[in-house]
N, C-alpha and C. Protein backbone atom coordinates (compact mmCIF):
# COMPACT_ATOMS: atom_id res chain seq x y z
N UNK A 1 43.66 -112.42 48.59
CA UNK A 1 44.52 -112.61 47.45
C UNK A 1 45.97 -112.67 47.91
N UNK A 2 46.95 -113.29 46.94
CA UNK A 2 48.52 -113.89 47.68
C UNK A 2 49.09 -112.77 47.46
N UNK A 3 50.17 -111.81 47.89
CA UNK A 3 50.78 -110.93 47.75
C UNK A 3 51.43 -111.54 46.61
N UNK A 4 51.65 -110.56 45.37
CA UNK A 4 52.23 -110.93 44.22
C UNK A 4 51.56 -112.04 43.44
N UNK A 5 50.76 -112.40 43.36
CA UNK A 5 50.21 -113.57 42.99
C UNK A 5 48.51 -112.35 41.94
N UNK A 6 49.04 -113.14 40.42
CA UNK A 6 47.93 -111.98 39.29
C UNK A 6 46.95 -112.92 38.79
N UNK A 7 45.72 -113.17 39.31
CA UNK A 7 44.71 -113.83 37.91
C UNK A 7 45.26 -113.71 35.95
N UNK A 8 45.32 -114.81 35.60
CA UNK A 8 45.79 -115.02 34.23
C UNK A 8 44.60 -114.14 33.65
N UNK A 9 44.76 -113.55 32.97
CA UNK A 9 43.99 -112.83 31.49
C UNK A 9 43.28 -113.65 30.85
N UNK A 10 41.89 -114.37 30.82
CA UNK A 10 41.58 -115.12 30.25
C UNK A 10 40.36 -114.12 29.02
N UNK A 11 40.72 -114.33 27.46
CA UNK A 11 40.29 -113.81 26.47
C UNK A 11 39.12 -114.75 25.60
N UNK A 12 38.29 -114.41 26.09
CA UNK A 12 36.88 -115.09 25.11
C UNK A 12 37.10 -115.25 23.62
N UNK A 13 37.46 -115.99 22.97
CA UNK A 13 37.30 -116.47 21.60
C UNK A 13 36.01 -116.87 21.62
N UNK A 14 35.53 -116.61 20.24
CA UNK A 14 34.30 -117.31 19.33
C UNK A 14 34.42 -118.46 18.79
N UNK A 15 33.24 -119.43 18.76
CA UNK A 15 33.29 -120.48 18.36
C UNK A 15 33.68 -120.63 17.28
N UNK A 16 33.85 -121.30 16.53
CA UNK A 16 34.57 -122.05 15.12
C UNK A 16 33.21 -122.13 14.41
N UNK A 17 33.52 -121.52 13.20
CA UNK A 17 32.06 -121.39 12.33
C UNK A 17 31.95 -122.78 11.87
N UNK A 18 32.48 -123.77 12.04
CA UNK A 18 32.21 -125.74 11.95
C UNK A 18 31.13 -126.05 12.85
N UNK A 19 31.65 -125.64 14.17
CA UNK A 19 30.57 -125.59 15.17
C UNK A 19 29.21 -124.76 15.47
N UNK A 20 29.15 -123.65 14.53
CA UNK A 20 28.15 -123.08 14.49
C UNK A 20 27.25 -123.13 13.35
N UNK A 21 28.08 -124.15 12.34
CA UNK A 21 27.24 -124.90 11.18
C UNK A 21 26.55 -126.21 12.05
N UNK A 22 26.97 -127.13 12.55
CA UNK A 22 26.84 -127.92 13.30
C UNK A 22 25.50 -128.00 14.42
N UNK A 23 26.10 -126.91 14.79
CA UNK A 23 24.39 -126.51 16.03
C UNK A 23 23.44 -126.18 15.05
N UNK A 24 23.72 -125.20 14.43
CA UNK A 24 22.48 -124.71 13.53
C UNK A 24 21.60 -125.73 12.76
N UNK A 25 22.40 -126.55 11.68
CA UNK A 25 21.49 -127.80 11.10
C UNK A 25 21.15 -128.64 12.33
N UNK A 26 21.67 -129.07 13.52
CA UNK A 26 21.05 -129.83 14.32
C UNK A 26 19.97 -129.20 14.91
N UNK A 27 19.23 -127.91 15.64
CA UNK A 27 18.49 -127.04 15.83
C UNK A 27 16.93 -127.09 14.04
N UNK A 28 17.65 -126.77 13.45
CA UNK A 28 16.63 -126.91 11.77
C UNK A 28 16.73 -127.73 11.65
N UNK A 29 17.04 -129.21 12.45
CA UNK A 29 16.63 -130.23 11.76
C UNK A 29 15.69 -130.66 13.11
N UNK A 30 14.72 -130.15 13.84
CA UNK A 30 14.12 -130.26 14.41
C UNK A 30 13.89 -130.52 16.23
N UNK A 31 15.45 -129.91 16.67
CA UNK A 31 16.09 -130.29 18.20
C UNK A 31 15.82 -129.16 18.59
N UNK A 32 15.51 -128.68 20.06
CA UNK A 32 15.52 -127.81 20.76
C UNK A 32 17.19 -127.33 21.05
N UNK A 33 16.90 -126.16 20.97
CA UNK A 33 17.70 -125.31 21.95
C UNK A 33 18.61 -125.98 23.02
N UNK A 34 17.09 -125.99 23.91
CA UNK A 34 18.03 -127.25 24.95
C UNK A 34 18.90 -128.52 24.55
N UNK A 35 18.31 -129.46 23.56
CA UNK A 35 18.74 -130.40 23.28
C UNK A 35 20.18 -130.02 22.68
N UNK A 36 20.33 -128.95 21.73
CA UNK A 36 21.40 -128.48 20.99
C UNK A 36 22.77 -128.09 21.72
N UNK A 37 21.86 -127.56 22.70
CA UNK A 37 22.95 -127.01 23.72
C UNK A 37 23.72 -127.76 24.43
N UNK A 38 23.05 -129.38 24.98
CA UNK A 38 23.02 -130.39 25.59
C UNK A 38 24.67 -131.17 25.10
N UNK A 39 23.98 -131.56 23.37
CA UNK A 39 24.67 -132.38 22.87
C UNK A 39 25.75 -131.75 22.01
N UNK A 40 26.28 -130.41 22.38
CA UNK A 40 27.13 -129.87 21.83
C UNK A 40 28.42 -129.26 22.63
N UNK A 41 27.70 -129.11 24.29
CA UNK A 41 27.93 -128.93 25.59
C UNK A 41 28.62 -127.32 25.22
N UNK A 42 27.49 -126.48 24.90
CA UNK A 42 27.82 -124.86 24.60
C UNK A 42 26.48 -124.66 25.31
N UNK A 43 26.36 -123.38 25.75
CA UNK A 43 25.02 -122.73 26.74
C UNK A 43 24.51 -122.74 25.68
N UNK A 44 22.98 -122.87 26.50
CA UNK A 44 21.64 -122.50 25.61
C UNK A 44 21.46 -120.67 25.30
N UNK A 45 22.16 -120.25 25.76
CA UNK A 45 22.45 -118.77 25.78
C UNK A 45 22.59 -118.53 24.34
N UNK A 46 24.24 -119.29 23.93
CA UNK A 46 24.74 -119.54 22.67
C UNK A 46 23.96 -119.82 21.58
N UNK A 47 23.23 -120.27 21.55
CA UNK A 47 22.33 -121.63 20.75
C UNK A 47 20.92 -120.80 20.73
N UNK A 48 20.46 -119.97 21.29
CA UNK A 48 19.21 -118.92 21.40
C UNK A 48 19.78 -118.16 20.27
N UNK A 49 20.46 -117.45 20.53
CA UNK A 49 21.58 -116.10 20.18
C UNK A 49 22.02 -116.22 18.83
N UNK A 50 22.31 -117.56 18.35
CA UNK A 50 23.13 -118.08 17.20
C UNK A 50 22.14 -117.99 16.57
N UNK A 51 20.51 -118.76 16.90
CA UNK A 51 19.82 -118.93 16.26
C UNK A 51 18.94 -117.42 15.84
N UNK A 52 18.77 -116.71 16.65
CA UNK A 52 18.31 -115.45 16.51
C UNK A 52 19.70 -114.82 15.61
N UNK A 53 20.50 -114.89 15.22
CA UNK A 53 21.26 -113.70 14.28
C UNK A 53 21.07 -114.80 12.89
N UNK A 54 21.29 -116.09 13.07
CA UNK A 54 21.10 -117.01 11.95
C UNK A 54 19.41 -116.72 10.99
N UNK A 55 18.31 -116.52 11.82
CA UNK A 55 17.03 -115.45 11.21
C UNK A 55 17.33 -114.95 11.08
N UNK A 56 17.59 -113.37 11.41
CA UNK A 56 17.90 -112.50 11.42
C UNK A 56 19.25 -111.72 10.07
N UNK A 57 19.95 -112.45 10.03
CA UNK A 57 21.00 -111.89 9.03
C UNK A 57 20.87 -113.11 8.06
N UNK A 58 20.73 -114.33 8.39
CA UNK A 58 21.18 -115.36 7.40
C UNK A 58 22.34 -115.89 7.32
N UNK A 59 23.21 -115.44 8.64
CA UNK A 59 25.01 -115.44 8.86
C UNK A 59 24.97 -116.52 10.07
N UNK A 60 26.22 -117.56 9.93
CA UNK A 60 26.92 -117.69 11.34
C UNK A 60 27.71 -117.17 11.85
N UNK A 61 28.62 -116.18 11.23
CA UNK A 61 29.45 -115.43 11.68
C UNK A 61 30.00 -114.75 12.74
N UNK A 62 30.68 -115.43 13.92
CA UNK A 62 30.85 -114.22 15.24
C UNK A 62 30.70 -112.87 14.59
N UNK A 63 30.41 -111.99 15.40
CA UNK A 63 30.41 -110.29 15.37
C UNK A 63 31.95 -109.87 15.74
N UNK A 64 31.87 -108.78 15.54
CA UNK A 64 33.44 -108.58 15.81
C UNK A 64 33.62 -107.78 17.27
N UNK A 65 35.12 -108.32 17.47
CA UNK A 65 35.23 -108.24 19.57
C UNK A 65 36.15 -107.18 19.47
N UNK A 66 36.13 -106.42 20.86
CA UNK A 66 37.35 -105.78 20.90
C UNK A 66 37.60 -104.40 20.30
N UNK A 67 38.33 -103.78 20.58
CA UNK A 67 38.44 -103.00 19.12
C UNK A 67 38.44 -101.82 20.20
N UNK A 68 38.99 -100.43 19.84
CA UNK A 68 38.99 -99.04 20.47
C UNK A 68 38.04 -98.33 20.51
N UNK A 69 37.47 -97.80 21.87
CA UNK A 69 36.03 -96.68 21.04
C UNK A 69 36.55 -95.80 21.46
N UNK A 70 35.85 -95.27 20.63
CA UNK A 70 36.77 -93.51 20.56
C UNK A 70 36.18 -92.43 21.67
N UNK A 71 36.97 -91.15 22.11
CA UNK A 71 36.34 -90.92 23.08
C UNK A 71 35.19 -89.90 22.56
N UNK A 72 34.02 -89.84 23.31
CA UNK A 72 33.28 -88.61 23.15
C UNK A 72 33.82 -86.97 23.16
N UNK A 73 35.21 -87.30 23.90
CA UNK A 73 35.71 -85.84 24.19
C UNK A 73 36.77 -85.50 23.21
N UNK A 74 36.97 -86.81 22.09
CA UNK A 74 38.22 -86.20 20.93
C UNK A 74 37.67 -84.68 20.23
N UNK A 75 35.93 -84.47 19.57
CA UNK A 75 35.82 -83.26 19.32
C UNK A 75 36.03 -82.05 19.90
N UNK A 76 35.88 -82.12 21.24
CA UNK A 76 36.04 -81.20 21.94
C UNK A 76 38.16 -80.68 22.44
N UNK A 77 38.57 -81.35 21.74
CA UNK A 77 40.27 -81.21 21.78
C UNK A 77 40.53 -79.85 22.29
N UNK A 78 40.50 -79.54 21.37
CA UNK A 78 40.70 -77.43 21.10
C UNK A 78 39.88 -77.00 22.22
N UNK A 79 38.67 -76.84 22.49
CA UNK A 79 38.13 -76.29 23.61
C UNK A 79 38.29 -77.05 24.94
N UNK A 80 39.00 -77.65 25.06
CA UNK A 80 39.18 -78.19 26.15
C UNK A 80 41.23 -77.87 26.76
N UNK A 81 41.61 -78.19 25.57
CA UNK A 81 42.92 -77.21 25.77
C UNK A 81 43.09 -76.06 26.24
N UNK A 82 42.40 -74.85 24.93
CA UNK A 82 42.40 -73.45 25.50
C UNK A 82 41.63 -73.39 26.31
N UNK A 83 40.76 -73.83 27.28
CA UNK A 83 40.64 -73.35 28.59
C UNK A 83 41.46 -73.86 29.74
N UNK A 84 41.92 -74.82 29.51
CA UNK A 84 43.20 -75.08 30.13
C UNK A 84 44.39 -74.28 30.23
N UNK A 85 44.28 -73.43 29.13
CA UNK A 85 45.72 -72.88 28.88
C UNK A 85 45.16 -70.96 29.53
N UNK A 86 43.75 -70.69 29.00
CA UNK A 86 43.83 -69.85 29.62
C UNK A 86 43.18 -69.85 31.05
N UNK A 87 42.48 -71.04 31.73
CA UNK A 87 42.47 -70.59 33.24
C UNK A 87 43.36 -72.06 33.98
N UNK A 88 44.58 -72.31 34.20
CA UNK A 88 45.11 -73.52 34.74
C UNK A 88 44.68 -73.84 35.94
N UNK A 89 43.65 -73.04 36.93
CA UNK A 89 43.25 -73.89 37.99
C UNK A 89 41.60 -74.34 37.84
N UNK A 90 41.66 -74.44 36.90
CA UNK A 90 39.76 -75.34 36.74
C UNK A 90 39.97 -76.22 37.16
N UNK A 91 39.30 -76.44 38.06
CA UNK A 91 38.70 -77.85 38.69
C UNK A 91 38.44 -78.68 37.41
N UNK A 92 38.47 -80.31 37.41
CA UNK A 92 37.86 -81.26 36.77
C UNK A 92 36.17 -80.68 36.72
N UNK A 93 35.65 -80.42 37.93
CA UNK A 93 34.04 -80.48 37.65
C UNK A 93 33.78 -79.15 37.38
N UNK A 94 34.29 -78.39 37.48
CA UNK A 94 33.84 -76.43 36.95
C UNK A 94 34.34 -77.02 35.07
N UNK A 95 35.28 -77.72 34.85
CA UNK A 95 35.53 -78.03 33.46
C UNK A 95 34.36 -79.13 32.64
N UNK A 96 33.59 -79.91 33.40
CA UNK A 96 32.84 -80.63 33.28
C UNK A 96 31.72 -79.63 33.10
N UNK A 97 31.21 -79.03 33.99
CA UNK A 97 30.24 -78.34 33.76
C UNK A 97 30.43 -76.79 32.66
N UNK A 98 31.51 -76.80 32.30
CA UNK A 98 31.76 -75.94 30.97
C UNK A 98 30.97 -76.97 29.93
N UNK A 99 31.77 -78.08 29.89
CA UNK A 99 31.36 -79.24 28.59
C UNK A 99 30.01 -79.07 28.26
N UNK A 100 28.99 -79.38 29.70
CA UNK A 100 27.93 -79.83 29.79
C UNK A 100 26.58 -78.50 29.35
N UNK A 101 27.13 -77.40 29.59
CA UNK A 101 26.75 -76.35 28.70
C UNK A 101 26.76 -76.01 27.34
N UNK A 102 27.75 -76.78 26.52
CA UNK A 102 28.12 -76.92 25.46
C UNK A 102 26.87 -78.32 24.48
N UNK A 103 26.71 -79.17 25.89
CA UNK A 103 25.76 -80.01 25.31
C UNK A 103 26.34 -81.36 25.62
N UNK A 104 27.82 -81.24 26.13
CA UNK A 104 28.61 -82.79 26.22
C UNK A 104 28.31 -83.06 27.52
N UNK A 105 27.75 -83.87 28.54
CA UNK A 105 27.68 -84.10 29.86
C UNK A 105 28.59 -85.25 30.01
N UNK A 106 30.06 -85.16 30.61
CA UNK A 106 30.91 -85.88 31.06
C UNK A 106 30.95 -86.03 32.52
N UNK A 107 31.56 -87.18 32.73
CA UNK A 107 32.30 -87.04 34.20
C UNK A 107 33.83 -86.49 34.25
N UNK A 108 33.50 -85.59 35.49
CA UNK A 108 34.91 -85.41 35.82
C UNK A 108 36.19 -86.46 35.56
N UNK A 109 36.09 -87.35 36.04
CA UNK A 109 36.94 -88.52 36.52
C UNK A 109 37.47 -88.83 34.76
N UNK A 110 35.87 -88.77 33.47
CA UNK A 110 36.39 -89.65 32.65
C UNK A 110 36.93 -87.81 31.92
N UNK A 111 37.04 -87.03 32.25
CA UNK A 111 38.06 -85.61 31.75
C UNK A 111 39.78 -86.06 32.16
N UNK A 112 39.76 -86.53 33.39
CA UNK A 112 40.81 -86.47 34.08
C UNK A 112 41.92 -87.79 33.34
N UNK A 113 41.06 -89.15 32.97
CA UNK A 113 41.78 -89.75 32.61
C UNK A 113 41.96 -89.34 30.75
N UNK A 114 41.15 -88.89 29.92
CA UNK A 114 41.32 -88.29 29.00
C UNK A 114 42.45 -87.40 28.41
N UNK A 115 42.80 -86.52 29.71
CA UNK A 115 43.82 -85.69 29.96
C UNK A 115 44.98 -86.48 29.92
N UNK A 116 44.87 -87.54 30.86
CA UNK A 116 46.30 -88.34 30.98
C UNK A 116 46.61 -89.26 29.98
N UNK A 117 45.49 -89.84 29.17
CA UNK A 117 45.84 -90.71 28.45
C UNK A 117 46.22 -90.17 26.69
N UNK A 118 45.69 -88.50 26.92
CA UNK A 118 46.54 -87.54 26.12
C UNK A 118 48.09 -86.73 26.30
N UNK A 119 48.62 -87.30 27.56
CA UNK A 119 49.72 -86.58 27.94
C UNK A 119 49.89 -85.78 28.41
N UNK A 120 48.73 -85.18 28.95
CA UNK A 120 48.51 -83.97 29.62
C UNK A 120 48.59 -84.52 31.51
N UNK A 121 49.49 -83.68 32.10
CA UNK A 121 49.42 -84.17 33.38
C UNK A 121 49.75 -82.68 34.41
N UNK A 122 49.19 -82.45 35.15
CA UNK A 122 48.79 -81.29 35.83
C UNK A 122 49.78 -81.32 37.64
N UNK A 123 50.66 -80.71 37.74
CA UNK A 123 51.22 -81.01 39.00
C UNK A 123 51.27 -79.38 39.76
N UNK A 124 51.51 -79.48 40.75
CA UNK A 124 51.75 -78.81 41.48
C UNK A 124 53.46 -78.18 41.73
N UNK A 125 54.08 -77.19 41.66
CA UNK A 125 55.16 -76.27 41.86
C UNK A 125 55.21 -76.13 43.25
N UNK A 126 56.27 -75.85 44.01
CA UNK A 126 56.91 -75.79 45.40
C UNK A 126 56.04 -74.30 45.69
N UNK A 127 55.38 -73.49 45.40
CA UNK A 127 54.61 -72.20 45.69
C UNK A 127 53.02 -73.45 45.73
N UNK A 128 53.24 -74.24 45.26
CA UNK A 128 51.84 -74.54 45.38
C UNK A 128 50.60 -74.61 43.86
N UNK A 129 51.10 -73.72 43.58
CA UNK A 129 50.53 -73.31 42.10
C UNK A 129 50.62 -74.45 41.12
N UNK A 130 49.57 -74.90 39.62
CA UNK A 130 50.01 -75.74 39.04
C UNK A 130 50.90 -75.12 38.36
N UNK A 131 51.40 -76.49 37.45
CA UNK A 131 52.43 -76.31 36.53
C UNK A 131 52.06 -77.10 35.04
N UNK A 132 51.97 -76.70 33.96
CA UNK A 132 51.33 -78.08 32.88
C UNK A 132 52.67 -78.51 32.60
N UNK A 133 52.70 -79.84 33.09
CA UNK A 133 54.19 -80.72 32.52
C UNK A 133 52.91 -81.64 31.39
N UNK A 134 54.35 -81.80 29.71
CA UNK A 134 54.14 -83.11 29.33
C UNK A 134 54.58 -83.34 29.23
């Protein structure tokens, strides 16, 4: 890869429900899949898929993209704080395996970014010791 040099962001849009009226009556009006796929130049992937939710719901409608999922560890807020607050050197995985007693089995790693992407960031003091900066 070129030093400084970024792959563009390329974002999947859904087809145009014109075009997914389009395949569909050509498909029910007696064309394969393949053929549909062919003469529309969209994968047969598409055209399987379309046709299976088109049974299935009675919709052409893309599904909806994108969107935030929430974390598994927002309930656990409060218990995951106060043990922070009362033991500040837990390890990520001695804190993981608190969770996982509780019934939540996380990864360390996804505690750690949880932490940060709550503002919580854990450093070290000139003695060595942490410090909770936010």
């Amino acid at each position: 890869m070129i030093a400084g040099f970024r792959r563009p962001v390329i974002k999947a849009k859904a087809y145009s429900i014109d075009l997914r009226k389009r395949v569909a009556d050509y498909v029910t009006n007696g064309h394969s899949c393949n053929a549909a796929a062919a003469h529309f130049d969209v994968s047969v992937a598409f055209v399987v898929k379309l046709m299976r939710v088109l049974g299935d719901t009675g919709k052409l409608e893309p599904g909806v993209t994108g969107g935030r999922r929430h974390s598994k560890l927002e309930p656990h807020r409060r218990f995951l704080v106060s043990v922070i607050a009362h033991q500040q050197d837990i390890t990520m995985n001695e804190l993981a395996n608190k969770l996982a007693t509780k019934g939540t089995p996380v990864a360390p790693a996804s505690l750690s970014r949880w932490f940060i992407r709550n503002g919580y960031s854990f450093k070290k003091n000139a003695a060595g010791q942490r410090t909770r900066t936010t």
